[in-house]
Protein backbone atom coordinates (compact mmCIF):
# COMPACT_ATOMS: atom_id res chain seq x y z
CA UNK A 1 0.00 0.00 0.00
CA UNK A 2 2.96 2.35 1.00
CA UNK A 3 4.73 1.57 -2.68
CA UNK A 4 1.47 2.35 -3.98
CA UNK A 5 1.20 5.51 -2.40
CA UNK A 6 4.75 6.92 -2.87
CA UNK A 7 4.19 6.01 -6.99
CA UNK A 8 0.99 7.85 -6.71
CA UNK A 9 2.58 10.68 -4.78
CA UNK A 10 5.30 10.90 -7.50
CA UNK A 11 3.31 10.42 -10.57
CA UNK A 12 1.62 13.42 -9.78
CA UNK A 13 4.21 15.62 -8.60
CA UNK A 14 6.10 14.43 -12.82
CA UNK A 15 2.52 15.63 -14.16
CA UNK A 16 2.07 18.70 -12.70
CA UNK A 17 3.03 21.89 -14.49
CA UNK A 18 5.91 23.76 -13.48
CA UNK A 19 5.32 26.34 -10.88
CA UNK A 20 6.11 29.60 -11.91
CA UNK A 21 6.80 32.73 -9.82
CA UNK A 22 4.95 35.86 -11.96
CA UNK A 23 2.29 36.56 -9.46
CA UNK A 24 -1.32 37.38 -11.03
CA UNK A 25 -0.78 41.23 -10.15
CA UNK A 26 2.32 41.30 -13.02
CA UNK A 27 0.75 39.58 -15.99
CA UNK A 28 0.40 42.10 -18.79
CA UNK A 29 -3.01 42.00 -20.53
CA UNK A 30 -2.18 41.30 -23.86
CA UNK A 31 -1.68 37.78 -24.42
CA UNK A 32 1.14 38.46 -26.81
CA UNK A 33 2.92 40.96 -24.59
CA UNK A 34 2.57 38.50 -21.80
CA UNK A 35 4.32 35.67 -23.90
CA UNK A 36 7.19 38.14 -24.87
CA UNK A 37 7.72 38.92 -21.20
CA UNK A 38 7.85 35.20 -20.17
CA UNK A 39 10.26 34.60 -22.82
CA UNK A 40 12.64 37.37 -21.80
CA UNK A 41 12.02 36.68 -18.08
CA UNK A 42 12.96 32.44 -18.84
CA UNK A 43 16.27 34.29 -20.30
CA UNK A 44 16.85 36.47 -17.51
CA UNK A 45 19.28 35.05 -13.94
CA UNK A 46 18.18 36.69 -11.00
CA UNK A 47 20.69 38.14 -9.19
CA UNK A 48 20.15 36.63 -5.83
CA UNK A 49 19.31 32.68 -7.07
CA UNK A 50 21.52 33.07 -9.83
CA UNK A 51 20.92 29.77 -10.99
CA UNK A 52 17.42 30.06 -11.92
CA UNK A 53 15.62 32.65 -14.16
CA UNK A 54 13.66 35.38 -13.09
CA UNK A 55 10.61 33.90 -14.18
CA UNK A 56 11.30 30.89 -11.64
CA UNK A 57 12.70 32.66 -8.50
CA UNK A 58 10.36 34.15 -6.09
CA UNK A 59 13.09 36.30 -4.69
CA UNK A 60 12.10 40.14 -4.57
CA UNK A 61 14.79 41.27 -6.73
CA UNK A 62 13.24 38.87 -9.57
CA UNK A 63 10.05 40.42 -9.27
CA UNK A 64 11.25 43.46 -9.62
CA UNK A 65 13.26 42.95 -13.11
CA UNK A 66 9.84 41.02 -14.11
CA UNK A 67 8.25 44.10 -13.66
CA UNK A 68 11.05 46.10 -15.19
CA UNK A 69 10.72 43.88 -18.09
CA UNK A 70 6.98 44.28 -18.46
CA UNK A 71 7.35 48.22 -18.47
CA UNK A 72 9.97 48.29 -21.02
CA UNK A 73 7.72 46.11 -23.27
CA UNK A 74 4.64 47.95 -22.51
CA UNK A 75 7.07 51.04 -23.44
CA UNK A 76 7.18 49.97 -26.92
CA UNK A 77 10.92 47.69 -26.30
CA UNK A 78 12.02 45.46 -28.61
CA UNK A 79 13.18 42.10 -27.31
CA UNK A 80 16.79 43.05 -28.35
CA UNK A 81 16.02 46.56 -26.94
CA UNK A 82 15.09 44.89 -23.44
CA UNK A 83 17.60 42.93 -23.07
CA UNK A 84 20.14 45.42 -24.17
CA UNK A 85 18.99 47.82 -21.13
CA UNK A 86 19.31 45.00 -18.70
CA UNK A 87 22.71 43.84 -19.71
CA UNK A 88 23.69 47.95 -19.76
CA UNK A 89 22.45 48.52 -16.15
CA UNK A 90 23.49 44.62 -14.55
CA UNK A 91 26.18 43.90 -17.01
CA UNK A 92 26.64 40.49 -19.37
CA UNK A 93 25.76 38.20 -15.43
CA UNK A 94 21.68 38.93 -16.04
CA UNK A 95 21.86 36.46 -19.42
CA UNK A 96 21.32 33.02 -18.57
CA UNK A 97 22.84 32.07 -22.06
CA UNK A 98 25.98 34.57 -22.62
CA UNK A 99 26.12 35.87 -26.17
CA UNK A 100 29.08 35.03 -28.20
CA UNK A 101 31.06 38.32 -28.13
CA UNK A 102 34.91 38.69 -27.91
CA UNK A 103 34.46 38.81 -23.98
CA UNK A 104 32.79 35.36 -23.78
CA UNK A 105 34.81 33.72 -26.65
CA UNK A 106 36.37 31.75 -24.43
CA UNK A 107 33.27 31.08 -22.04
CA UNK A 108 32.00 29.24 -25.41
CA UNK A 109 34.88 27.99 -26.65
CA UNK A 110 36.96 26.06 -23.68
CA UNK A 111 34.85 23.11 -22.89
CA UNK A 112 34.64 22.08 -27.34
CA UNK A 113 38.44 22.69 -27.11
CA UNK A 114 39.05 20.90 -23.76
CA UNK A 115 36.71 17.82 -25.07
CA UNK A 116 38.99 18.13 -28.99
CA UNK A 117 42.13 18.24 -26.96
CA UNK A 118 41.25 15.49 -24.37
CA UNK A 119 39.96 13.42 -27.34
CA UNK A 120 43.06 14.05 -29.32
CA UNK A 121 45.32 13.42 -26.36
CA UNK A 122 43.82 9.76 -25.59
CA UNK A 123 43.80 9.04 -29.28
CA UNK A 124 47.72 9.91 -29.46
CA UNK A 125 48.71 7.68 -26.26
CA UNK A 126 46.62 4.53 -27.44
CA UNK A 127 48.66 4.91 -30.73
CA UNK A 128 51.78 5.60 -29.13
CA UNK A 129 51.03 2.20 -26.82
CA UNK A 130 50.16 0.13 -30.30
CA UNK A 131 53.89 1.09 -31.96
CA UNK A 132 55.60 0.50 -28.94
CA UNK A 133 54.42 -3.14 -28.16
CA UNK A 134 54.52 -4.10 -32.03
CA UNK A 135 57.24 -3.03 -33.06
CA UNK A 136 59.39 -4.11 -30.28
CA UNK A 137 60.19 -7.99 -31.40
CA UNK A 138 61.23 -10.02 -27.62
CA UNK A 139 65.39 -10.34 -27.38
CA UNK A 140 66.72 -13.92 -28.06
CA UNK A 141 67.24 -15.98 -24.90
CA UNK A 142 71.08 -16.00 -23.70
CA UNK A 143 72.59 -19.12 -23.49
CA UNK A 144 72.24 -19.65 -19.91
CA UNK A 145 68.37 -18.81 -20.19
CA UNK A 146 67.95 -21.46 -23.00
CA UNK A 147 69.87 -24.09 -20.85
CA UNK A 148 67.59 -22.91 -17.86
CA UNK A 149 64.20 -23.65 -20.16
CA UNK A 150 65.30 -27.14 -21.22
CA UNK A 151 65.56 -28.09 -17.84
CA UNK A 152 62.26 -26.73 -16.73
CA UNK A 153 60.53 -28.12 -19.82
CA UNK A 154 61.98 -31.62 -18.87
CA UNK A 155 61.09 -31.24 -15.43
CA UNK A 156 57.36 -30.46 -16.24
CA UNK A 157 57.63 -33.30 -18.80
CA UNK A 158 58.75 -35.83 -16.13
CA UNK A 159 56.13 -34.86 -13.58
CA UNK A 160 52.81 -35.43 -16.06
C-alpha cells in the first residue's frame, strides 16, 4: 500500500506543471505581450538565485526585473532593446545564455576545445602504446636462459 502511495505521490508531482513565480498582479493583458515577457524573463538570472531565471525565482529582486521587463515592453521595447537595457544597467551576469562576443569567446569555446584536446590526447597515447608493443620484437634468450628452459621443460615433462 505504501509503494502504492509513494508512486501515486510521485506520478503526480512528474505531471504537474511547473510552478512559476509571476504573481497574477504582473501579468500584462495582452496575451502576446505577456508571452514576450515570459520569454525574456525564462532568459533572464536573478541576481540573488543566480541559478534560476527570473521567471522561476520568487526572490524580490526577480520580481522586480519582471516588472522592469513588463514596463519596457509595454514602453514599446524590442526584445533586443530589453535585453540590451538589462545587460547595460546589470552587465553580461543577467543572461542566462551569454552571447558570443569577444568577452565570452572563451566562455563558449573552452569546454569544445578541452573535449577536442582530451579526445586528441587519448587518441595519441593509445597509438603511441600500439607502436611501442609491435614493433618491439622479444630479445633472443642467452645461453644460460635457453639451458635454464630445457631443464624446466623436462622437469614439467617428467612430472605429467
Amino acid at each position: 500500500m505504501r509503494r502504492m502511495m509513494a508512486a501515486f505521490v510521485a506520478l503526480m508531482l512528474l505531471a504537474s506543471p511547473a510552478a512559476y513565480a509571476v504573481q497574477p498582479d504582473e501579468i500584462m493583458s495582452d496575451p502576446a505581450k505577456e508571452a514576450r515577457a515570459r520569454d525574456l524573463s525564462r532568459e533572464l538570472r536573478c541576481m540573488v538565485c543566480q541559478n534560476q531565471s527570473i521567471d522561476d525565482s520568487d526572490a524580490p529582486l526577480a520580481r522586480d526585473l519582471r516588472l522592469l521587463v513588463r514596463e519596457r515592453i509595454a514602453a514599446g521595447d524590442s526584445n533586443a532593446q530589453v535585453l540590451d537595457f538589462l545587460v547595460a544597467r546589470y552587465g553580461e551576469f543577467v543572461l542566462l545564455k551569454p552571447r558570443f562576443e569577444r568577452q565570452t569567446i572563451l566562455l563558449w569555446l573552452l569546454a569544445p576545445l578541452l573535449l577536442i584536446g582530451g579526445g586528441l590526447a587519448l587518441w595519441l597515447q593509445i597509438r603511441r602504446r600500439a607502436r611501442s608493443g609491435a614493433d618491439v620484437p622479444a630479445p633472443p634468450l642467452t645461453p644460460e636462459e635457453e639451458a635454464r628452459l630445457a631443464t624446466l621443460m623436462s622437469d614439467d615433462a617428467k612430472s605429467s
